[in-house]
Every structure is written in C-alpha cells, then in structure tokens.
PDB file of N, CA and C in Angstrom:
ATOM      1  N   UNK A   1     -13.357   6.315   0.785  1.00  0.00           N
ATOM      2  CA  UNK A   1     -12.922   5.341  -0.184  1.00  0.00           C
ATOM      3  C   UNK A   1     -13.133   3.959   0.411  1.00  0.00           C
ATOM      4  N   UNK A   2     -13.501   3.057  -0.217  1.00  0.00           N
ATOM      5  CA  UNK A   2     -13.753   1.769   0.300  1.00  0.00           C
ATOM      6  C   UNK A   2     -12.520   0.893   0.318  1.00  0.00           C
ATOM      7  N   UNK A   3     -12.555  -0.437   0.483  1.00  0.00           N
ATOM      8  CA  UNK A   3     -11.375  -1.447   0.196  1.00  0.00           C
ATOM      9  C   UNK A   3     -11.407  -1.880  -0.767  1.00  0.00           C
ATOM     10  N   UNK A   4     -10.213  -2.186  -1.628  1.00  0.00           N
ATOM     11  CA  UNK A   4     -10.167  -2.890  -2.795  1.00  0.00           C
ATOM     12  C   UNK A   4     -10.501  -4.240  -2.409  1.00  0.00           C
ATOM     13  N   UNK A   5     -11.335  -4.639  -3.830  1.00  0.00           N
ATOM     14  CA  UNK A   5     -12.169  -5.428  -3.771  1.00  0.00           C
ATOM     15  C   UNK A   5     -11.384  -6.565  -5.137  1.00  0.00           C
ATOM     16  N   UNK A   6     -11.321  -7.445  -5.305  1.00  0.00           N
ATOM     17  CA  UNK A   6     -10.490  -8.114  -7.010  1.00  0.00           C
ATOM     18  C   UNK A   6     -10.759  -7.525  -7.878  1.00  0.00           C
ATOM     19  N   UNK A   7      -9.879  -7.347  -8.514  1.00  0.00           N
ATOM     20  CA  UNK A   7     -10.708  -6.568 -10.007  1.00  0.00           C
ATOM     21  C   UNK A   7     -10.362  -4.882  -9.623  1.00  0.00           C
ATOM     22  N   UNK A   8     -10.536  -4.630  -8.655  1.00  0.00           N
ATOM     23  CA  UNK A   8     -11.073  -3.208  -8.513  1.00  0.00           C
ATOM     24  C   UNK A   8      -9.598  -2.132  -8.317  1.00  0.00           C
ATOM     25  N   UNK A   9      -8.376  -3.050  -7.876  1.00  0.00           N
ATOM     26  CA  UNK A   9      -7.554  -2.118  -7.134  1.00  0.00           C
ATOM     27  C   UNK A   9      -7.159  -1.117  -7.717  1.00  0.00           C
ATOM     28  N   UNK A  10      -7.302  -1.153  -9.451  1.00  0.00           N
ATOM     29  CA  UNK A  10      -6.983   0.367 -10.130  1.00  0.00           C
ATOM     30  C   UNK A  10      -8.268   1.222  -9.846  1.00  0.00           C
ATOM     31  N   UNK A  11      -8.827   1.053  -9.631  1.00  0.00           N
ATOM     32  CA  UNK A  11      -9.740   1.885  -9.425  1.00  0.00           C
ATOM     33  C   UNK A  11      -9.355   2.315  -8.126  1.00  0.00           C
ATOM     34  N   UNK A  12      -9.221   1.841  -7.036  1.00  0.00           N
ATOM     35  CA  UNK A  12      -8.938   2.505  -5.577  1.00  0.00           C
ATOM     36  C   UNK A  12      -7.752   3.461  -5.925  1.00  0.00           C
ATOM     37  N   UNK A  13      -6.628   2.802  -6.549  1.00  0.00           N
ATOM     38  CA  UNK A  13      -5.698   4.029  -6.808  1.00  0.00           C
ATOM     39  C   UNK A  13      -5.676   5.166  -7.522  1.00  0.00           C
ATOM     40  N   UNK A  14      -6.542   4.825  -8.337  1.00  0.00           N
ATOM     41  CA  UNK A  14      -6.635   5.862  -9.139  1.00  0.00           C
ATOM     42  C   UNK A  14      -7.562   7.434  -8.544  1.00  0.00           C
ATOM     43  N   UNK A  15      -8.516   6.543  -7.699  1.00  0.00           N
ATOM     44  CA  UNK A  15      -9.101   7.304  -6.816  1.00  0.00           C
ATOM     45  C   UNK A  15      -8.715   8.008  -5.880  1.00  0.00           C
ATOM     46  N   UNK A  16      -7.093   7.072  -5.081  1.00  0.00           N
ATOM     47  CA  UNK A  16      -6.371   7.970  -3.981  1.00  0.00           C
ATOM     48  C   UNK A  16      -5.761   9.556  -4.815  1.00  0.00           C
ATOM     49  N   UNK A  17      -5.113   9.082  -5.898  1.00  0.00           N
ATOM     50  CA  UNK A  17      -4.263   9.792  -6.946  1.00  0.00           C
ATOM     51  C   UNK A  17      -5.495  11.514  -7.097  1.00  0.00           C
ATOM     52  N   UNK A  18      -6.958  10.960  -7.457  1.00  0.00           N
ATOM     53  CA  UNK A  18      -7.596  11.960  -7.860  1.00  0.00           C
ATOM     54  C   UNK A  18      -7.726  12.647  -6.547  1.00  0.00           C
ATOM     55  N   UNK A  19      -8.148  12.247  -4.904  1.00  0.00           N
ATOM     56  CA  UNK A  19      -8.063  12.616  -4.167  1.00  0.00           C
ATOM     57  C   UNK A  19      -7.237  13.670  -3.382  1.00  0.00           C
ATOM     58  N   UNK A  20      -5.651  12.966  -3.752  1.00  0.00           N
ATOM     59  CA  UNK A  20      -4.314  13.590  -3.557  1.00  0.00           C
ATOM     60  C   UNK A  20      -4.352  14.834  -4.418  1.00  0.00           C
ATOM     61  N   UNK A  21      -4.734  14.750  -5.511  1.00  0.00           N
ATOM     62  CA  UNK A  21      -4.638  15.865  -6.290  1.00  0.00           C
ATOM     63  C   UNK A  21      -5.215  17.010  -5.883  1.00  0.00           C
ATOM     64  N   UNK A  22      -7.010  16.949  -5.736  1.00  0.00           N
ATOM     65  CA  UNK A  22      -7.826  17.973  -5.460  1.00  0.00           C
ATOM     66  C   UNK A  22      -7.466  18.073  -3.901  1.00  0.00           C
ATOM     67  N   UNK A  23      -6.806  17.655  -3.122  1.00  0.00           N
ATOM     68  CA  UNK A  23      -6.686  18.498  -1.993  1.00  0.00           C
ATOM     69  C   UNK A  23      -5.354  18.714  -1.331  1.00  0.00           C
ATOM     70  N   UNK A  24      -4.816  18.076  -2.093  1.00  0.00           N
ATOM     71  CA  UNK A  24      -3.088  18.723  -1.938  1.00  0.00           C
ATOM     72  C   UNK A  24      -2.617  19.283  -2.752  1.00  0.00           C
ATOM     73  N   UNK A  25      -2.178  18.760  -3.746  1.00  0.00           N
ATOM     74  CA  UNK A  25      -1.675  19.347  -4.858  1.00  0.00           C
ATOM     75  C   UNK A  25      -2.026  20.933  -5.694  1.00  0.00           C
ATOM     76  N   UNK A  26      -3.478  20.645  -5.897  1.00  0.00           N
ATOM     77  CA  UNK A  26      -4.140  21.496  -6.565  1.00  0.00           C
ATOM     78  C   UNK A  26      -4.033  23.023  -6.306  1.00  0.00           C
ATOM     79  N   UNK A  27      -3.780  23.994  -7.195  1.00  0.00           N
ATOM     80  CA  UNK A  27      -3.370  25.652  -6.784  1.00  0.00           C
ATOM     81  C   UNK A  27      -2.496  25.461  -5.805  1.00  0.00           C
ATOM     82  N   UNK A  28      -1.743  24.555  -5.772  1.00  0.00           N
ATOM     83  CA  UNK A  28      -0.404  24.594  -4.956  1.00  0.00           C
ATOM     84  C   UNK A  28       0.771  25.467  -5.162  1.00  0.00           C
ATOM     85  N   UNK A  29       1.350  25.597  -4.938  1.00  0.00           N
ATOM     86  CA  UNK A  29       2.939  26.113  -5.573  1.00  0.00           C
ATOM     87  C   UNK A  29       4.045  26.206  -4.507  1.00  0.00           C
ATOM     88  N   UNK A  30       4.521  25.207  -4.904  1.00  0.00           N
ATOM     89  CA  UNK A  30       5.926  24.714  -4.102  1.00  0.00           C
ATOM     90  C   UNK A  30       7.546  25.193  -4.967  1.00  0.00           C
ATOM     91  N   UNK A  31       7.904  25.799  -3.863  1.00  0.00           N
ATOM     92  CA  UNK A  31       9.105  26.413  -3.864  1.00  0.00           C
ATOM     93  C   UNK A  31      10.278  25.260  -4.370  1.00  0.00           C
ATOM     94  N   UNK A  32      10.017  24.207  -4.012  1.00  0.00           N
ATOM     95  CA  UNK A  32      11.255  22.998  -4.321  1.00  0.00           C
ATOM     96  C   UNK A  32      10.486  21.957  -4.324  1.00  0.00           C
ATOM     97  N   UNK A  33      11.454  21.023  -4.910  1.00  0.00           N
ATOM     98  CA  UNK A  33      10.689  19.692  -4.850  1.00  0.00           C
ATOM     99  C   UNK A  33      10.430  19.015  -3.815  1.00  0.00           C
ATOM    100  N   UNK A  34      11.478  19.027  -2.504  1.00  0.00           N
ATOM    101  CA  UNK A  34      11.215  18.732  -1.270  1.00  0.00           C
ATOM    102  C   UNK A  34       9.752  19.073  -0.811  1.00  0.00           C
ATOM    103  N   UNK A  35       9.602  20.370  -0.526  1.00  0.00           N
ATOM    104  CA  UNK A  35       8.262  20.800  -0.434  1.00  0.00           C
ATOM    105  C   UNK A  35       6.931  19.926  -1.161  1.00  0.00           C
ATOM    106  N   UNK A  36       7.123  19.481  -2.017  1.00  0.00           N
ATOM    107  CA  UNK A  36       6.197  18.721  -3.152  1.00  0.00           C
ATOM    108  C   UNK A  36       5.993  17.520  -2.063  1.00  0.00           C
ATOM    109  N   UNK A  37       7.239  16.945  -2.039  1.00  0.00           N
ATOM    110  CA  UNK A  37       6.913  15.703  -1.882  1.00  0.00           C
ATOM    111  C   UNK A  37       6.857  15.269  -0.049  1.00  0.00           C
ATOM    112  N   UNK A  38       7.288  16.713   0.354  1.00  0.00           N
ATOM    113  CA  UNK A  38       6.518  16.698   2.014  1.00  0.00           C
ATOM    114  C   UNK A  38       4.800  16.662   1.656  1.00  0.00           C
ATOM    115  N   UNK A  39       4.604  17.643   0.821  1.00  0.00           N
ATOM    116  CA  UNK A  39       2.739  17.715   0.722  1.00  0.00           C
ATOM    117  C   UNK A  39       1.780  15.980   0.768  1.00  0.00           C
ATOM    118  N   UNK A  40       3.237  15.595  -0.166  1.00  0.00           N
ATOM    119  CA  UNK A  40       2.406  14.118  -0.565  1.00  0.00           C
ATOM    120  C   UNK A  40       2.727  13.029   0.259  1.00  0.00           C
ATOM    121  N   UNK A  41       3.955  13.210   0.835  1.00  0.00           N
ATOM    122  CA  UNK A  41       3.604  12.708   2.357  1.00  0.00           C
ATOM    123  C   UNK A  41       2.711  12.964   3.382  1.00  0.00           C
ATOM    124  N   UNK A  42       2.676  14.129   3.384  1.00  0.00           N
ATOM    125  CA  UNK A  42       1.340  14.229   4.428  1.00  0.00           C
ATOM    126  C   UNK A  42       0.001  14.053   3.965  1.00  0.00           C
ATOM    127  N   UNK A  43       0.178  13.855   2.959  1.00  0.00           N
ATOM    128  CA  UNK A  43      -1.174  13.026   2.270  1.00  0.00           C
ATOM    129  C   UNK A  43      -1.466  11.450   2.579  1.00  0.00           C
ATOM    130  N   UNK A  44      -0.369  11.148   2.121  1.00  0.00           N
ATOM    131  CA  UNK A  44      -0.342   9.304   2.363  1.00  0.00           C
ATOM    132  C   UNK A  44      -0.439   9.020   4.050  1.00  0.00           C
ATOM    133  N   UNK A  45       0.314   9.827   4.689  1.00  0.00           N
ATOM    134  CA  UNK A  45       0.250   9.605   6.213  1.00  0.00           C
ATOM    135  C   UNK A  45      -0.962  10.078   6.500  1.00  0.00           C
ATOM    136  N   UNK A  46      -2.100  11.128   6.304  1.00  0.00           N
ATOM    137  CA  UNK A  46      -2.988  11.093   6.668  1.00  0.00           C
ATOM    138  C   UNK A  46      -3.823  10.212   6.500  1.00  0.00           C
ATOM    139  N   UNK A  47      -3.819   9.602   4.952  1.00  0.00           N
ATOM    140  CA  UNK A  47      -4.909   8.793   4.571  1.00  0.00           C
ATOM    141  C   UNK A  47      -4.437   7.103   5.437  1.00  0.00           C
ATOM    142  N   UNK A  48      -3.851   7.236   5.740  1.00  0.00           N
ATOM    143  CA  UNK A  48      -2.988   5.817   6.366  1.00  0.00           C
ATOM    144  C   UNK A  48      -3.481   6.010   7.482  1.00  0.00           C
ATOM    145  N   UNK A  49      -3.764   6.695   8.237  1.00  0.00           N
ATOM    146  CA  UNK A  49      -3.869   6.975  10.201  1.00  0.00           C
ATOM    147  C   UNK A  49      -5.569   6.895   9.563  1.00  0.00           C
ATOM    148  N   UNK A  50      -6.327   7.803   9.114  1.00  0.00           N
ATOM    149  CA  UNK A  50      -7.667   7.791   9.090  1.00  0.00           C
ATOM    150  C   UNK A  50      -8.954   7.292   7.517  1.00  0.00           C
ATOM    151  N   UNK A  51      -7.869   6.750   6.502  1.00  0.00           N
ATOM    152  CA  UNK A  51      -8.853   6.256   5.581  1.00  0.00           C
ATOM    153  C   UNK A  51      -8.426   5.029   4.892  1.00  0.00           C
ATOM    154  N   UNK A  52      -7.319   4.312   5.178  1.00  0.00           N
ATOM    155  CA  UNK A  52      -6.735   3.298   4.846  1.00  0.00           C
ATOM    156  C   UNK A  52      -7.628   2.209   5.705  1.00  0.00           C
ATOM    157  N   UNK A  53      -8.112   0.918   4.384  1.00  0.00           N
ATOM    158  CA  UNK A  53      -8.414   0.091   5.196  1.00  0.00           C
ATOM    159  C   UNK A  53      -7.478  -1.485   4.505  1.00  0.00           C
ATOM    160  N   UNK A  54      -7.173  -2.482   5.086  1.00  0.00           N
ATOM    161  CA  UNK A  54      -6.632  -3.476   4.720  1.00  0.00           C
ATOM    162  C   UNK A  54      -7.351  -4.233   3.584  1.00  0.00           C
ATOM    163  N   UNK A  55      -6.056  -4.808   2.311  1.00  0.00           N
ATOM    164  CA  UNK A  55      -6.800  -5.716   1.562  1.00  0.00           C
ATOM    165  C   UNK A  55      -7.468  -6.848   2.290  1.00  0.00           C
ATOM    166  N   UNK A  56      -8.459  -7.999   2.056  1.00  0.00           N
ATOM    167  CA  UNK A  56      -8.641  -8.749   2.100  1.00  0.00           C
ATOM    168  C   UNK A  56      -8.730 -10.192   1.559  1.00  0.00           C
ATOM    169  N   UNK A  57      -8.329 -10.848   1.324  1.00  0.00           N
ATOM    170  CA  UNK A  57      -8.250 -11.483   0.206  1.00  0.00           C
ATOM    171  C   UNK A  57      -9.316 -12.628   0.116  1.00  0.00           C
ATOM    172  N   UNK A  58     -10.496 -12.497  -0.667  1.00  0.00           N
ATOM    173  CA  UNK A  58     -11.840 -13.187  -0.337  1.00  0.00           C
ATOM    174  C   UNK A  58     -11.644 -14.572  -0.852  1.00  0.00           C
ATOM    175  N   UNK A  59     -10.633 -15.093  -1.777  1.00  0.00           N
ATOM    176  CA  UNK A  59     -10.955 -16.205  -2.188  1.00  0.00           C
ATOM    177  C   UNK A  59      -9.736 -17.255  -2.133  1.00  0.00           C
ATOM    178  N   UNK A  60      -9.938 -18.250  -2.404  1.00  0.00           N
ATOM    179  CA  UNK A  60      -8.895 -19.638  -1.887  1.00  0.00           C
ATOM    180  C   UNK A  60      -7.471 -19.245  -2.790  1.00  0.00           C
ATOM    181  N   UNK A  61      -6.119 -19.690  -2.580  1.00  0.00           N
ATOM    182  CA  UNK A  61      -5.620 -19.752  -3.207  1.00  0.00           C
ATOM    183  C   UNK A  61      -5.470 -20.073  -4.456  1.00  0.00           C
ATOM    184  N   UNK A  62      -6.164 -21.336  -4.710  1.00  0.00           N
ATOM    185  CA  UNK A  62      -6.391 -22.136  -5.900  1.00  0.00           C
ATOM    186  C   UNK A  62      -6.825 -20.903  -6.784  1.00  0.00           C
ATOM    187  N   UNK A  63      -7.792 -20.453  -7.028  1.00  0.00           N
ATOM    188  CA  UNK A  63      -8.809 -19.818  -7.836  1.00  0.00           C
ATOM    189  C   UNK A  63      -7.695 -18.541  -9.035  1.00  0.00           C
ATOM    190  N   UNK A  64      -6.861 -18.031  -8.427  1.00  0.00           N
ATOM    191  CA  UNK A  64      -5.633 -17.582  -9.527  1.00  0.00           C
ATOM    192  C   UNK A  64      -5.414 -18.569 -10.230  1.00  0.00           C
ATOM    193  N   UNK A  65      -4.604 -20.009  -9.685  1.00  0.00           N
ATOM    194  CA  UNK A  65      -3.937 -20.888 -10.632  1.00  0.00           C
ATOM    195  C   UNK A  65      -4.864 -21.953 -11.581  1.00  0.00           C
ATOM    196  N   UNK A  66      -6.206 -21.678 -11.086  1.00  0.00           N
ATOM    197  CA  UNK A  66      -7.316 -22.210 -12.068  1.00  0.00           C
ATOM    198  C   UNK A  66      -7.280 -21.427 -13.028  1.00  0.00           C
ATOM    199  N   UNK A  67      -7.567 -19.933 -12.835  1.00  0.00           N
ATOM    200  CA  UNK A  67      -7.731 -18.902 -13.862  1.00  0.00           C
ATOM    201  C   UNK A  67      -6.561 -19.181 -15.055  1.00  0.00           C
ATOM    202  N   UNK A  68      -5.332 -19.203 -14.482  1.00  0.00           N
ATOM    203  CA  UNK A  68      -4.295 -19.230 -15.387  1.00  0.00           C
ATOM    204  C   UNK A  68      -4.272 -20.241 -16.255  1.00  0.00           C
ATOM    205  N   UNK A  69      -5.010 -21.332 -15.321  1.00  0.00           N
ATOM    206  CA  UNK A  69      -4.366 -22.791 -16.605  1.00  0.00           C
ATOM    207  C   UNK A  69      -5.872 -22.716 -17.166  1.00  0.00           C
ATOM    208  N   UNK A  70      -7.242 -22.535 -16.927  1.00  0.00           N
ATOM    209  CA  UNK A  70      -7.841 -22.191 -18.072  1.00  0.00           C
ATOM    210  C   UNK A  70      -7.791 -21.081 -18.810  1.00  0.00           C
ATOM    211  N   UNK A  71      -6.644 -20.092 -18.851  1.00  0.00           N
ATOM    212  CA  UNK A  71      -6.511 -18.975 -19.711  1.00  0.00           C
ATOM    213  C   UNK A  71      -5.597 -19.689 -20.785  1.00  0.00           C
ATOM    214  N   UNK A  72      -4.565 -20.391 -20.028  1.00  0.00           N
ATOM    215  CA  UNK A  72      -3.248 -21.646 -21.216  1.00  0.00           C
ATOM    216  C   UNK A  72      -4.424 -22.027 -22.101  1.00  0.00           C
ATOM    217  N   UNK A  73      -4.991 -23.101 -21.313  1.00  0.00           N
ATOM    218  CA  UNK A  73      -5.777 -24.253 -21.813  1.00  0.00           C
ATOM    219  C   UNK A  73      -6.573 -23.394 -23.560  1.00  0.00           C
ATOM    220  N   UNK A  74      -7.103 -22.086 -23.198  1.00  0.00           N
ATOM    221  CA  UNK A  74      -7.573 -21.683 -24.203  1.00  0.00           C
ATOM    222  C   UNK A  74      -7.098 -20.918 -25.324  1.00  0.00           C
ATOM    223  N   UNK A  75      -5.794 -20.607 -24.943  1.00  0.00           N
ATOM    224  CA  UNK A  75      -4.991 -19.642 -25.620  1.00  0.00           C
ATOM    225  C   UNK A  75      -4.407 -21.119 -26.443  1.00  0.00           C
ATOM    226  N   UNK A  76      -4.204 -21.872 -25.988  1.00  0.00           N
ATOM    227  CA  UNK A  76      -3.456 -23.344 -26.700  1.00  0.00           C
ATOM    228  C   UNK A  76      -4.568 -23.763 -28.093  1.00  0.00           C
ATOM    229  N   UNK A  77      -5.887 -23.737 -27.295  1.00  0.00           N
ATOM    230  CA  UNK A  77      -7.018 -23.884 -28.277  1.00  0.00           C
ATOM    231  C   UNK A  77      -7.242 -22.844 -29.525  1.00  0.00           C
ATOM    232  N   UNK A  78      -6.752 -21.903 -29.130  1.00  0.00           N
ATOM    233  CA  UNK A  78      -6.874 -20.858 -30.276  1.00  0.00           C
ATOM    234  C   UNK A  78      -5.987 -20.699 -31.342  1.00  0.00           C
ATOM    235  N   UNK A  79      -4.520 -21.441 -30.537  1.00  0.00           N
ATOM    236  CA  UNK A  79      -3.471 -21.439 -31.374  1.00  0.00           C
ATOM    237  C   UNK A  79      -3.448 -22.889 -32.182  1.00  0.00           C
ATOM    238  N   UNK A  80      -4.347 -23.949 -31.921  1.00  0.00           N
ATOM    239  CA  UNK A  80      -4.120 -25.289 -32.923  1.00  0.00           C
ATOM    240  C   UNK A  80      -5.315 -24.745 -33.697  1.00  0.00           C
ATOM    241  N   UNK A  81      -6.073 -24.216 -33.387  1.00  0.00           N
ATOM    242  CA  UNK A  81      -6.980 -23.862 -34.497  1.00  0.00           C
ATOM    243  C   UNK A  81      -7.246 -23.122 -36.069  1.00  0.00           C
ATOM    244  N   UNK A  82      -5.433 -22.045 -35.523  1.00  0.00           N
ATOM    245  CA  UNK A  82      -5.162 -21.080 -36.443  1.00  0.00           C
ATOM    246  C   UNK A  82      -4.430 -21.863 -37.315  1.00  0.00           C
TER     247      UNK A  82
END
C-alpha cells in the first residue's frame, strides 16, 4: 500500500479495510468478540511495524484556507445570482 497522498486518504483506508478483511477476517470464526477484535489488532500492529508509512503533508499551509475562501467566494456568487 502506498502513502496517502491529498485527495486520496479514502482510498488508503478503504484499502487497509479490504486488506484486513481478505486476510484476517475472512472464513474466520471467532468464538467471542474478544477474539474478533484480538484478530484486528494483530492486523493493525502488523501493518504498523511493516507497512505503515507516514502522512506527508506536500503543500503550504495557506493552500486549505485559499480553497475555502474561494469555495465562500463562489457559493456567495451562486447565491446573489439565484
């Protein structure tokens, strides 16, 4: 699995989730719920010691609070227009 990238982080999770599934979960059968949720711990702890890599965050702070006030700026435009 790679690093989340902007934009992308549902996709990384969704990917751990499908991962977790087909090799823990799957034709499983757990006696209790404890049991369940030891499996999926030792899932997350594995993927943490050998496939976890850190976000990075590629771009300036600014570049969110631009996004936002030209998302206002246009949502304002759409609403004097109506």
């Amino acid at each position: 699995m790679q690093c989340a990238a902007a934009g992308t982080e549902v996709v990384v999770v969704e990917g751990f989730f499908v991962k977790l599934s087909r090799q823990r979960l799957k034709d499983a059968v757990f006696d209790s719920l404890d049991e369940c949720i030891a499996a999926i711990r030792g899932c997350t702890g594995h993927h943490r010691v050998n496939a976890a890599c850190p976000f990075r965050w590629s771009r300036s702070p600014e570049d969110p609070v631009k996004a936002w006030k030209r998302g206002n700026r246009k949502l304002d435009e759409m609403a004097s227009i109506e």
